[in-house]
C-alpha atoms as a PDB file:
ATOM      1  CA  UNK A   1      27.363 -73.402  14.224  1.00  0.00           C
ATOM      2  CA  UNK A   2      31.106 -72.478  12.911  1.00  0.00           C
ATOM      3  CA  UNK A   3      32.402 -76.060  13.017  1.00  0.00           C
ATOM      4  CA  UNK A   4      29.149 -77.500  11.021  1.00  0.00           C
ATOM      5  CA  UNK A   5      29.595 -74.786   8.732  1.00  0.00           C
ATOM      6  CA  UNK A   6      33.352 -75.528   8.368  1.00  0.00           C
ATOM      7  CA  UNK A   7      32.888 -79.318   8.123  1.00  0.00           C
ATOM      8  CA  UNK A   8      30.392 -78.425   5.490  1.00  0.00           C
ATOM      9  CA  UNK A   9      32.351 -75.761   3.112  1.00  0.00           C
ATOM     10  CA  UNK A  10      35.749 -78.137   3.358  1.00  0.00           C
ATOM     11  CA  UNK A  11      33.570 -81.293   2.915  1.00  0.00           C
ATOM     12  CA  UNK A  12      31.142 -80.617   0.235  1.00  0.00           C
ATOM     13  CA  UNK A  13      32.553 -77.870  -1.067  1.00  0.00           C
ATOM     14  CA  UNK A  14      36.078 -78.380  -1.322  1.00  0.00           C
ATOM     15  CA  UNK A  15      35.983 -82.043  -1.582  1.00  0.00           C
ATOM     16  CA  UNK A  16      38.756 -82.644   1.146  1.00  0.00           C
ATOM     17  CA  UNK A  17      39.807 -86.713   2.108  1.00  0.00           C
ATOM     18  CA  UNK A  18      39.879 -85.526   5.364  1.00  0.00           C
ATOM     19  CA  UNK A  19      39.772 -82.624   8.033  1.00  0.00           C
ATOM     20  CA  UNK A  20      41.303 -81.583  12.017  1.00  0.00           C
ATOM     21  CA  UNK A  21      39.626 -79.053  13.469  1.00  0.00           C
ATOM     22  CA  UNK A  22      42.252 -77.657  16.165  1.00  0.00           C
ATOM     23  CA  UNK A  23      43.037 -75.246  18.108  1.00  0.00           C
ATOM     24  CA  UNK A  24      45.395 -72.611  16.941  1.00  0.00           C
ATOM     25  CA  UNK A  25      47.767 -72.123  19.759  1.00  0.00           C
ATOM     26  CA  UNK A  26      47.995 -75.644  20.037  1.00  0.00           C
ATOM     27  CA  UNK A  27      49.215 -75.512  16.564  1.00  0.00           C
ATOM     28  CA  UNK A  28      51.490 -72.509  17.359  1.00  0.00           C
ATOM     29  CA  UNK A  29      53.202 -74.577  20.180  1.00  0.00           C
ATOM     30  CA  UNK A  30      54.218 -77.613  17.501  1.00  0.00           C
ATOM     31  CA  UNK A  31      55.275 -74.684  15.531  1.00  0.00           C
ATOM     32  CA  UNK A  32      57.991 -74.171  18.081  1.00  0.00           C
ATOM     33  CA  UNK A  33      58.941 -77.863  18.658  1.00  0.00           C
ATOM     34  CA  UNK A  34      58.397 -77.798  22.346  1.00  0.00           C
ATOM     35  CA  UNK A  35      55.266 -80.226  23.289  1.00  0.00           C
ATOM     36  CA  UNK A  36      55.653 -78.049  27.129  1.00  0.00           C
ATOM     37  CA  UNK A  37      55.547 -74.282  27.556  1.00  0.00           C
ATOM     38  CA  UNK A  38      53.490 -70.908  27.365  1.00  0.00           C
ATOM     39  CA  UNK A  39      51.853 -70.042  23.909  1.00  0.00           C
ATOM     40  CA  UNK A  40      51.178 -65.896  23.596  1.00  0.00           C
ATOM     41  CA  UNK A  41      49.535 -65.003  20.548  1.00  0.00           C
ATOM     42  CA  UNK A  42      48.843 -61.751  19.699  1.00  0.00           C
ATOM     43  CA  UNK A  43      47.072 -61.104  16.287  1.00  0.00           C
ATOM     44  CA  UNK A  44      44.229 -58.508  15.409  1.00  0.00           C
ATOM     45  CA  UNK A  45      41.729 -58.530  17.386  1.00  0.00           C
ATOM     46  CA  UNK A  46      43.093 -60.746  20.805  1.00  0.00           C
ATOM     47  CA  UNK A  47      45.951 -61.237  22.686  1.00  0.00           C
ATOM     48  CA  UNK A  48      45.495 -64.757  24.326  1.00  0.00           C
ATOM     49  CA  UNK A  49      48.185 -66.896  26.281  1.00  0.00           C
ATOM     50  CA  UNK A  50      48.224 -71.038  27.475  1.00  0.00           C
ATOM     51  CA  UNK A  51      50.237 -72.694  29.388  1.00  0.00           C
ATOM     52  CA  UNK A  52      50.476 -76.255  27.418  1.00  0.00           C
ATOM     53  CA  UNK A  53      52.102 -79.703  29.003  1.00  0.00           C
ATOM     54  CA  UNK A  54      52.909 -82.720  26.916  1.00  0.00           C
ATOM     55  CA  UNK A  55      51.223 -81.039  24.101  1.00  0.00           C
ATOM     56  CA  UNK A  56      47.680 -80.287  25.691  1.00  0.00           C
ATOM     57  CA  UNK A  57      46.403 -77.195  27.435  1.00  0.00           C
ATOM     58  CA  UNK A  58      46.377 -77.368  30.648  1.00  0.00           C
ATOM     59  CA  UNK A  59      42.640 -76.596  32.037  1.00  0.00           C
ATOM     60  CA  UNK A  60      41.509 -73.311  33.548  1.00  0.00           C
ATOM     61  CA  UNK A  61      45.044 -71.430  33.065  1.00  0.00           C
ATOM     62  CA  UNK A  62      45.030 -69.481  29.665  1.00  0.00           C
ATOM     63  CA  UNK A  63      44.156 -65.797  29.737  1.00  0.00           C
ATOM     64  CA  UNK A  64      43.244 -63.248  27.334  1.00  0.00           C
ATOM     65  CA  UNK A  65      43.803 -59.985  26.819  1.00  0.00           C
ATOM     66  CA  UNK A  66      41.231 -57.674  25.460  1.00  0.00           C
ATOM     67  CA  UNK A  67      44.269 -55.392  23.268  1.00  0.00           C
ATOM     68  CA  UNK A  68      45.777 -56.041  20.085  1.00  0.00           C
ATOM     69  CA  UNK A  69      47.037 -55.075  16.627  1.00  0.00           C
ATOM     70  CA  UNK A  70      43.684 -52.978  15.785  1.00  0.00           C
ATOM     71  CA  UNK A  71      43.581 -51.334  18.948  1.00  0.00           C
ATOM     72  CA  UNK A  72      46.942 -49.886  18.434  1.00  0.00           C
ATOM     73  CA  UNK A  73      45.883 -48.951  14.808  1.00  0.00           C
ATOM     74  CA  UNK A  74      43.251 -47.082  16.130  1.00  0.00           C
ATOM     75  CA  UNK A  75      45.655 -45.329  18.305  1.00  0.00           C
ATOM     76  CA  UNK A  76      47.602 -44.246  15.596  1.00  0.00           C
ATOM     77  CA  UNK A  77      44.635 -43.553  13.092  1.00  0.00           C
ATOM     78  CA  UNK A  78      43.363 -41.060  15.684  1.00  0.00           C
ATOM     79  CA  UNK A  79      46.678 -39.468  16.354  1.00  0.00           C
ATOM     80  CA  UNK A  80      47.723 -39.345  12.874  1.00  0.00           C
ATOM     81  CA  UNK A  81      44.779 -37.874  11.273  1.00  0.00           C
ATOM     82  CA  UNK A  82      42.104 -35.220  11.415  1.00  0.00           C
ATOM     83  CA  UNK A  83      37.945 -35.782  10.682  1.00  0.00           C
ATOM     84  CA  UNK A  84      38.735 -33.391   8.027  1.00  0.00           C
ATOM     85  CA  UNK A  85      41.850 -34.987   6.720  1.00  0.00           C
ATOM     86  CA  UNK A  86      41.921 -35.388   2.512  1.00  0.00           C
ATOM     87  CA  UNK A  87      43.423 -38.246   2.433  1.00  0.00           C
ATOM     88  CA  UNK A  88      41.529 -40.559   1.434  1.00  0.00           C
ATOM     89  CA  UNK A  89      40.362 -43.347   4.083  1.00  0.00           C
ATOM     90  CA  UNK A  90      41.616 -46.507   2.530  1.00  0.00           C
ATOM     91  CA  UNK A  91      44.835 -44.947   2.064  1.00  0.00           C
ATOM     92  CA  UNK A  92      45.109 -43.587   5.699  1.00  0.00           C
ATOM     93  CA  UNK A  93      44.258 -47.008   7.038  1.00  0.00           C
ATOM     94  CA  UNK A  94      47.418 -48.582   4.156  1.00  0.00           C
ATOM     95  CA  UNK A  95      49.495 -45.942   6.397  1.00  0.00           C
ATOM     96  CA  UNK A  96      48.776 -46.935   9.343  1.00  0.00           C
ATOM     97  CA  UNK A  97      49.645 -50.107   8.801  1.00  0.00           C
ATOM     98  CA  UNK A  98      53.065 -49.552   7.354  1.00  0.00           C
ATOM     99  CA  UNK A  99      53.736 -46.761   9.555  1.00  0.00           C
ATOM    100  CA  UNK A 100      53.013 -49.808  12.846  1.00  0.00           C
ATOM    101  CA  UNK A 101      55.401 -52.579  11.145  1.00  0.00           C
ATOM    102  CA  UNK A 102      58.004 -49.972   9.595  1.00  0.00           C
ATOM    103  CA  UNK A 103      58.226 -47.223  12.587  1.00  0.00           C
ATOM    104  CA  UNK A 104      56.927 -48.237  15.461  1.00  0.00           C
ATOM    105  CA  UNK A 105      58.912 -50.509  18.101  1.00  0.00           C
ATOM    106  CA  UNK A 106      59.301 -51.476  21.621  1.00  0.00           C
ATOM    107  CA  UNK A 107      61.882 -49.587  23.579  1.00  0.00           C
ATOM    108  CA  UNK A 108      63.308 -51.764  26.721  1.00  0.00           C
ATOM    109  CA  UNK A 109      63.071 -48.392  28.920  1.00  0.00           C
ATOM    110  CA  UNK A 110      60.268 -45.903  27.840  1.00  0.00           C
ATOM    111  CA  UNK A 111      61.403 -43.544  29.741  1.00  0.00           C
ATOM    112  CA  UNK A 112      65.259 -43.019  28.861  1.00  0.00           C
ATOM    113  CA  UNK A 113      63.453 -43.719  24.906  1.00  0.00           C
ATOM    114  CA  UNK A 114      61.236 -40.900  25.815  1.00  0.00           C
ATOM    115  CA  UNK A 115      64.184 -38.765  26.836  1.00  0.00           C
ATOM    116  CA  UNK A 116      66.441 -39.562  23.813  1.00  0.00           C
ATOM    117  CA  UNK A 117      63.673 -38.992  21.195  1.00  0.00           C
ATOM    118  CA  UNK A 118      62.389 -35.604  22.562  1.00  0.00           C
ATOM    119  CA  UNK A 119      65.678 -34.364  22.971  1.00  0.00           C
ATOM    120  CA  UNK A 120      66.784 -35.136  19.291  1.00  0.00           C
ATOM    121  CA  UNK A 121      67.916 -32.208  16.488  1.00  0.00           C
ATOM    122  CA  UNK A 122      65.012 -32.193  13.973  1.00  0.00           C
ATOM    123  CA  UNK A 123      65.979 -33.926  10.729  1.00  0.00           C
ATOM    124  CA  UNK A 124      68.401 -36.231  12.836  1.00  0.00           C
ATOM    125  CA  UNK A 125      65.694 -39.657  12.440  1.00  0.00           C
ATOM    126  CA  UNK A 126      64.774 -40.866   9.130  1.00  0.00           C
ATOM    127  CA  UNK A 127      62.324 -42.869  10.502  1.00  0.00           C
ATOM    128  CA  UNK A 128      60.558 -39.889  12.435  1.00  0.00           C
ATOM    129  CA  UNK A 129      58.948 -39.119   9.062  1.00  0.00           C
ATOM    130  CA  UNK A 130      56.405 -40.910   6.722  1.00  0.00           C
ATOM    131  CA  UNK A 131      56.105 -39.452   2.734  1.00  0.00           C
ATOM    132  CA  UNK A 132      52.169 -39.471   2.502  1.00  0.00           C
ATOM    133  CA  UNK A 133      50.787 -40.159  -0.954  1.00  0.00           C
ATOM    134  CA  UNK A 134      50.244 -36.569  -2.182  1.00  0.00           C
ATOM    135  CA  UNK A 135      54.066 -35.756  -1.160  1.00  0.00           C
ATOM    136  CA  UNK A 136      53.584 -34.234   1.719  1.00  0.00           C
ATOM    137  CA  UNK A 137      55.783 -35.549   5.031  1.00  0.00           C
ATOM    138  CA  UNK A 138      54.256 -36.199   8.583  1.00  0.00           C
ATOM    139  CA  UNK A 139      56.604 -35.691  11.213  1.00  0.00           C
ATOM    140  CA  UNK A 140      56.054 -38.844  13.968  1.00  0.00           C
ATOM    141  CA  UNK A 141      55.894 -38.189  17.276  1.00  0.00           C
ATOM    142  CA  UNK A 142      57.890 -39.936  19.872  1.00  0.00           C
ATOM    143  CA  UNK A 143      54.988 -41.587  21.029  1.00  0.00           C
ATOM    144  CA  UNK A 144      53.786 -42.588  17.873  1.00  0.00           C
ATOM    145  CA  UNK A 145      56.875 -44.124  17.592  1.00  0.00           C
ATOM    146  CA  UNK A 146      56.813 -46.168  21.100  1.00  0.00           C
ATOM    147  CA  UNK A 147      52.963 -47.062  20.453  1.00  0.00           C
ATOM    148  CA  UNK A 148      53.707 -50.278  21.222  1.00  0.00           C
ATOM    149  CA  UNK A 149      54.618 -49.800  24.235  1.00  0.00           C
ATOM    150  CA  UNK A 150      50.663 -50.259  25.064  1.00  0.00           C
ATOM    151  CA  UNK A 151      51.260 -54.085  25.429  1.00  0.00           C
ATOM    152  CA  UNK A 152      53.350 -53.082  28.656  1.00  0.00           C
ATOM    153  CA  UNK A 153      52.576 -49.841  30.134  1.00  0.00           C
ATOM    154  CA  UNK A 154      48.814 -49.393  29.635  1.00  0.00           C
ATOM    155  CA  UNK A 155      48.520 -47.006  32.387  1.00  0.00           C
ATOM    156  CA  UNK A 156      50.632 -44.482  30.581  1.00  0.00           C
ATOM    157  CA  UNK A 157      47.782 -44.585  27.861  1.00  0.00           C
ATOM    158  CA  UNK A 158      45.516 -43.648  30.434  1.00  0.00           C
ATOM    159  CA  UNK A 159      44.003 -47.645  29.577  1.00  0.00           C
ATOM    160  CA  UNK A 160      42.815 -49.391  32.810  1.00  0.00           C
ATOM    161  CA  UNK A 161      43.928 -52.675  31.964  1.00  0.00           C
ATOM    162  CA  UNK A 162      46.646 -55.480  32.733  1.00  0.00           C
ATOM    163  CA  UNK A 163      49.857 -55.474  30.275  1.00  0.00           C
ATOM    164  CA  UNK A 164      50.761 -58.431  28.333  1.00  0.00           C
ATOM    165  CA  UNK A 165      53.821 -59.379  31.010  1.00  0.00           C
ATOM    166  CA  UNK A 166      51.098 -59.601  33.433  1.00  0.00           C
ATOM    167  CA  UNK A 167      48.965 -61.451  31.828  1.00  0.00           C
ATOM    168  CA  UNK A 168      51.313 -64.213  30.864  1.00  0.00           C
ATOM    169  CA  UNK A 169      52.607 -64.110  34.816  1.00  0.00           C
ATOM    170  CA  UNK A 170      49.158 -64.523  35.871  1.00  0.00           C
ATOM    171  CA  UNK A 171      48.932 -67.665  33.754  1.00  0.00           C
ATOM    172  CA  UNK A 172      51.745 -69.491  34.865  1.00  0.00           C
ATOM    173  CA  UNK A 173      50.763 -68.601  38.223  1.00  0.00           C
ATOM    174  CA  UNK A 174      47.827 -70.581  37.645  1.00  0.00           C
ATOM    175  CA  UNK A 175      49.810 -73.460  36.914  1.00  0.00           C
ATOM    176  CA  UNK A 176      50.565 -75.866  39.394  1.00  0.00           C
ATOM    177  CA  UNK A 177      53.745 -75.021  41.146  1.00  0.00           C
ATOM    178  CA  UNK A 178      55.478 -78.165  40.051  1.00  0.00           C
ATOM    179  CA  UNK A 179      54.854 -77.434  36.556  1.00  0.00           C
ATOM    180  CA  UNK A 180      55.635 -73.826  36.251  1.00  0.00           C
ATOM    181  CA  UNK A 181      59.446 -74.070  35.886  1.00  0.00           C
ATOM    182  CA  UNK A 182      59.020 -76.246  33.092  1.00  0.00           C
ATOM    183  CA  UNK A 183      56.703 -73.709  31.779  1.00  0.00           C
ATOM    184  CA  UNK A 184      59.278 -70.302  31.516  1.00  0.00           C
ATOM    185  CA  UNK A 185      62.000 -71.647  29.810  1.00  0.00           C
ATOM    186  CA  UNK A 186      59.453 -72.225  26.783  1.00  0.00           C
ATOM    187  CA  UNK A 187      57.415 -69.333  26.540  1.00  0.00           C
ATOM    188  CA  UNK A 188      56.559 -69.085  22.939  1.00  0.00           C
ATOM    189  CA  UNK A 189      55.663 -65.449  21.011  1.00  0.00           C
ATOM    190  CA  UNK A 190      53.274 -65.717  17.886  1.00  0.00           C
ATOM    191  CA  UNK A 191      51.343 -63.347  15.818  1.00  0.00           C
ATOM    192  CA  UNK A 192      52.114 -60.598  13.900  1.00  0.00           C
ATOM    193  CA  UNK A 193      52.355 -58.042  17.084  1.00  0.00           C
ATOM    194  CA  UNK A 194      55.219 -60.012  18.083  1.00  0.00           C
ATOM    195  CA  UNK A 195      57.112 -59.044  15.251  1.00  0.00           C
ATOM    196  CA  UNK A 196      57.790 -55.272  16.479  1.00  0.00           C
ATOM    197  CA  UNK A 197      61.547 -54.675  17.459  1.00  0.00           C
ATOM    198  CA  UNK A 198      61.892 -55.435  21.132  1.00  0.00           C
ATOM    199  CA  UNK A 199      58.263 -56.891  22.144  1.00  0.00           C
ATOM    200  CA  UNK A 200      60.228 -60.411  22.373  1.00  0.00           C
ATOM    201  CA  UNK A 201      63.155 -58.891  24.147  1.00  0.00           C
ATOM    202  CA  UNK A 202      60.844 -56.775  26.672  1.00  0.00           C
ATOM    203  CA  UNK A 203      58.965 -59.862  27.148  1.00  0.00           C
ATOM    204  CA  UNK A 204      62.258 -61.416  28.214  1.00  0.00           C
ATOM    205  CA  UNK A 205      63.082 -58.736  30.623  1.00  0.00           C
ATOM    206  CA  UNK A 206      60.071 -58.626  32.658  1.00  0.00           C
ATOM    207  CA  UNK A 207      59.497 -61.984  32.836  1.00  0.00           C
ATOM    208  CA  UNK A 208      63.406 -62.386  33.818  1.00  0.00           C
ATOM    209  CA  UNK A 209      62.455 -59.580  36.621  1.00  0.00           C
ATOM    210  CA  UNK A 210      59.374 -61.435  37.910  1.00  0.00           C
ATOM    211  CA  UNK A 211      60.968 -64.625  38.089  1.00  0.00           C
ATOM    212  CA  UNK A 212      64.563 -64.103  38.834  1.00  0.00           C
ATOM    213  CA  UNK A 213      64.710 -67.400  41.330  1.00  0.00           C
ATOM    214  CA  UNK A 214      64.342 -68.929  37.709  1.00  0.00           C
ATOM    215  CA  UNK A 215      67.557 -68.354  35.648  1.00  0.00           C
ATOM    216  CA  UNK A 216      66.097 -70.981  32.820  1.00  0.00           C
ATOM    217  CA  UNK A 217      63.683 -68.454  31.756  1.00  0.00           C
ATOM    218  CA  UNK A 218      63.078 -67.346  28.134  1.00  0.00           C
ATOM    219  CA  UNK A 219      60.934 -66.450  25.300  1.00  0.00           C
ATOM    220  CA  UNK A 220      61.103 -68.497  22.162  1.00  0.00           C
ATOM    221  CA  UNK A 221      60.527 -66.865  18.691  1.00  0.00           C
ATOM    222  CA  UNK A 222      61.017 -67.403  14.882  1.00  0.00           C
ATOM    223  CA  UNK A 223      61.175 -64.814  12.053  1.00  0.00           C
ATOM    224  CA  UNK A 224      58.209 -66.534  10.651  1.00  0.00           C
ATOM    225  CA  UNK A 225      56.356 -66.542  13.761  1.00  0.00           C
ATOM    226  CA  UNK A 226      53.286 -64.657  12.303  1.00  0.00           C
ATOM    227  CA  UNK A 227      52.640 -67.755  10.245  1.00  0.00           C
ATOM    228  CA  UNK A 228      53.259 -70.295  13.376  1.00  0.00           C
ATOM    229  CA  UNK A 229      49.587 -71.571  13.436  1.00  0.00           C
ATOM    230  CA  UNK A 230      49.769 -72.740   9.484  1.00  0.00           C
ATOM    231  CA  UNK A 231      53.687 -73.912  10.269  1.00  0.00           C
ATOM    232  CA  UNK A 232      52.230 -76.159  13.374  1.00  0.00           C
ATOM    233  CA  UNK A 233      48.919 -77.064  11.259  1.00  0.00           C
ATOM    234  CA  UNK A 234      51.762 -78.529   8.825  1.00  0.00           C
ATOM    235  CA  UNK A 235      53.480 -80.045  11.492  1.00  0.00           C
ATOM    236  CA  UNK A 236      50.160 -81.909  13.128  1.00  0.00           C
ATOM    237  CA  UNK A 237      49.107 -83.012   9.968  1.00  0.00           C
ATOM    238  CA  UNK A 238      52.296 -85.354   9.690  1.00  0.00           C
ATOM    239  CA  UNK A 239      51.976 -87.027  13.208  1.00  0.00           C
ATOM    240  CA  UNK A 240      50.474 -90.583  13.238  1.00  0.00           C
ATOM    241  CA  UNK A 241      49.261 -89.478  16.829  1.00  0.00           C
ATOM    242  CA  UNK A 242      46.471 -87.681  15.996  1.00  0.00           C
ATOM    243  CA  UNK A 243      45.172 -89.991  12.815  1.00  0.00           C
ATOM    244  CA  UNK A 244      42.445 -90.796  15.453  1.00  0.00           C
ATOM    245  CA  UNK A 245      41.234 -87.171  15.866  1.00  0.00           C
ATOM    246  CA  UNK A 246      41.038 -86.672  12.113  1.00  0.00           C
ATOM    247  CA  UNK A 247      37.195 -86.739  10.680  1.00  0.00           C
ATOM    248  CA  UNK A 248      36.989 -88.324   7.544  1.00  0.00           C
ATOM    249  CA  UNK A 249      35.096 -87.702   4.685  1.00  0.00           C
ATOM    250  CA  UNK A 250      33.200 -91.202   4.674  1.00  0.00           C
ATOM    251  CA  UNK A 251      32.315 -90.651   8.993  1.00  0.00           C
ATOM    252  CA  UNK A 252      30.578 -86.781   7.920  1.00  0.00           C
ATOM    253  CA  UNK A 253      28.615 -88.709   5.434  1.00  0.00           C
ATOM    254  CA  UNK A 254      27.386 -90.894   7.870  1.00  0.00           C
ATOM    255  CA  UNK A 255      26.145 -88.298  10.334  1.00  0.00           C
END
């Protein structure tokens, strides 16, 4: 139903020569340059990993997690505000947003972050506070400030759920053992969760931990990585490889 609609709107409506439908992490791993390795995307509403070789998926292998960007703002909506708060909902949901991307990172240790933050002189973080629109400040707690540490220590969230290290060993593990140490060396982070301080790093470090027989291992990442899937689209629509794939505007016509 999406993809007729799709052809349809780009098509009739919008008149294009021609039109690949693909799949996003696909595009995401072209994005990095590597046709072999693990894409994990984490954007709004998903968190999904795949393990590609030569440029396709491999069957039966990606994973996805069930936690992402909103569930974290809805952590921090409910944490930051009360039912009866003034502010105005559209602005408190502008706040949030800023306060994830501005405030929020991923320590490498919660607990020695948890330590240093509690035990800090009031006053002595800048970023502890956030100037709400009617000038008054709201003082951040420290786990307001480590709330994405929900990607790898759900548990301490009382969430009953795998974290995102998990989930990306569980997909190599469903690799076939030949293929998985050509697999960590290119495991590729996307999407605009990936963009908090230390998520790539942490990655890293627990993958580095799991796999320490495997020295090669390491997580690939741009500054632009939020925009990998429209980089890679950019990317695949260059290559004479896929001219085949490509539906033209004369072959809808004829369906």
């Amino acid at each position: 139903m999406y993809r007729k609609k799709t052809l349809e709107i780009m098509f009739e409506l919008l008149d294009v020569p021609a039109l690949l439908l693909a799949d996003q992490m696909e595009m995401s791993l072209y994005a990095s340059g590597f046709l072999t390795g693990v894409v994990v995307d984490s954007g709004c509403g998903l968190t999904r990993v795949q393990p590609f070789h030569l440029g396709r998926p491999i069957r039966h292998t990606g994973k996805t997690l069930e936690f992402a960007g909103q569930d974290l703002s809805d952590y921090l909506f409910k944490s930051l505000f009360k039912e009866d708060s003034k502010v105005n909902k559209l602005f408190q949901l502008q706040i949030v947003d800023t306060i994830k991307m501005r405030k929020c990172y991923v320590p490498q240790n919660l607990v020695e972050a948890l330590d240093y933050r509690q035990n800090l002189p009031s006053g002595y973080d800048d970023n502890n506070s956030y100037l709400l629109p009617d000038g008054t400040s709201v003082e951040l707690t420290p786990m307001q400030r480590l709330a994405p540490e929900m990607f790898f220590s759900p548990q301490v969230f009382d969430q009953e759920r795998p974290s995102v290290s998990q989930v990306v060993m569980d997909s190599i593990k469903a690799c076939d053992d030949a293929l998985q140490p050509q697999l960590l060396p290119h495991v590729i982070a996307c999407g605009g969760n990936t963009l908090y301080p230390g998520f790539t790093r942490r990655l890293f470090m627990e993958l580095g931990t799991h796999y320490s027989s495997y020295p090669n291992a390491a997580v690939c990442s741009n500054s632009k990585r939020n925009f990998s899937v429209w980089l890679g689209a950019s990317v695949v629509a260059h290559l004479s490889t896929y001219k085949s794939e490509w539906m033209t505007r004369k072959e809808y016509d004829e369906k």
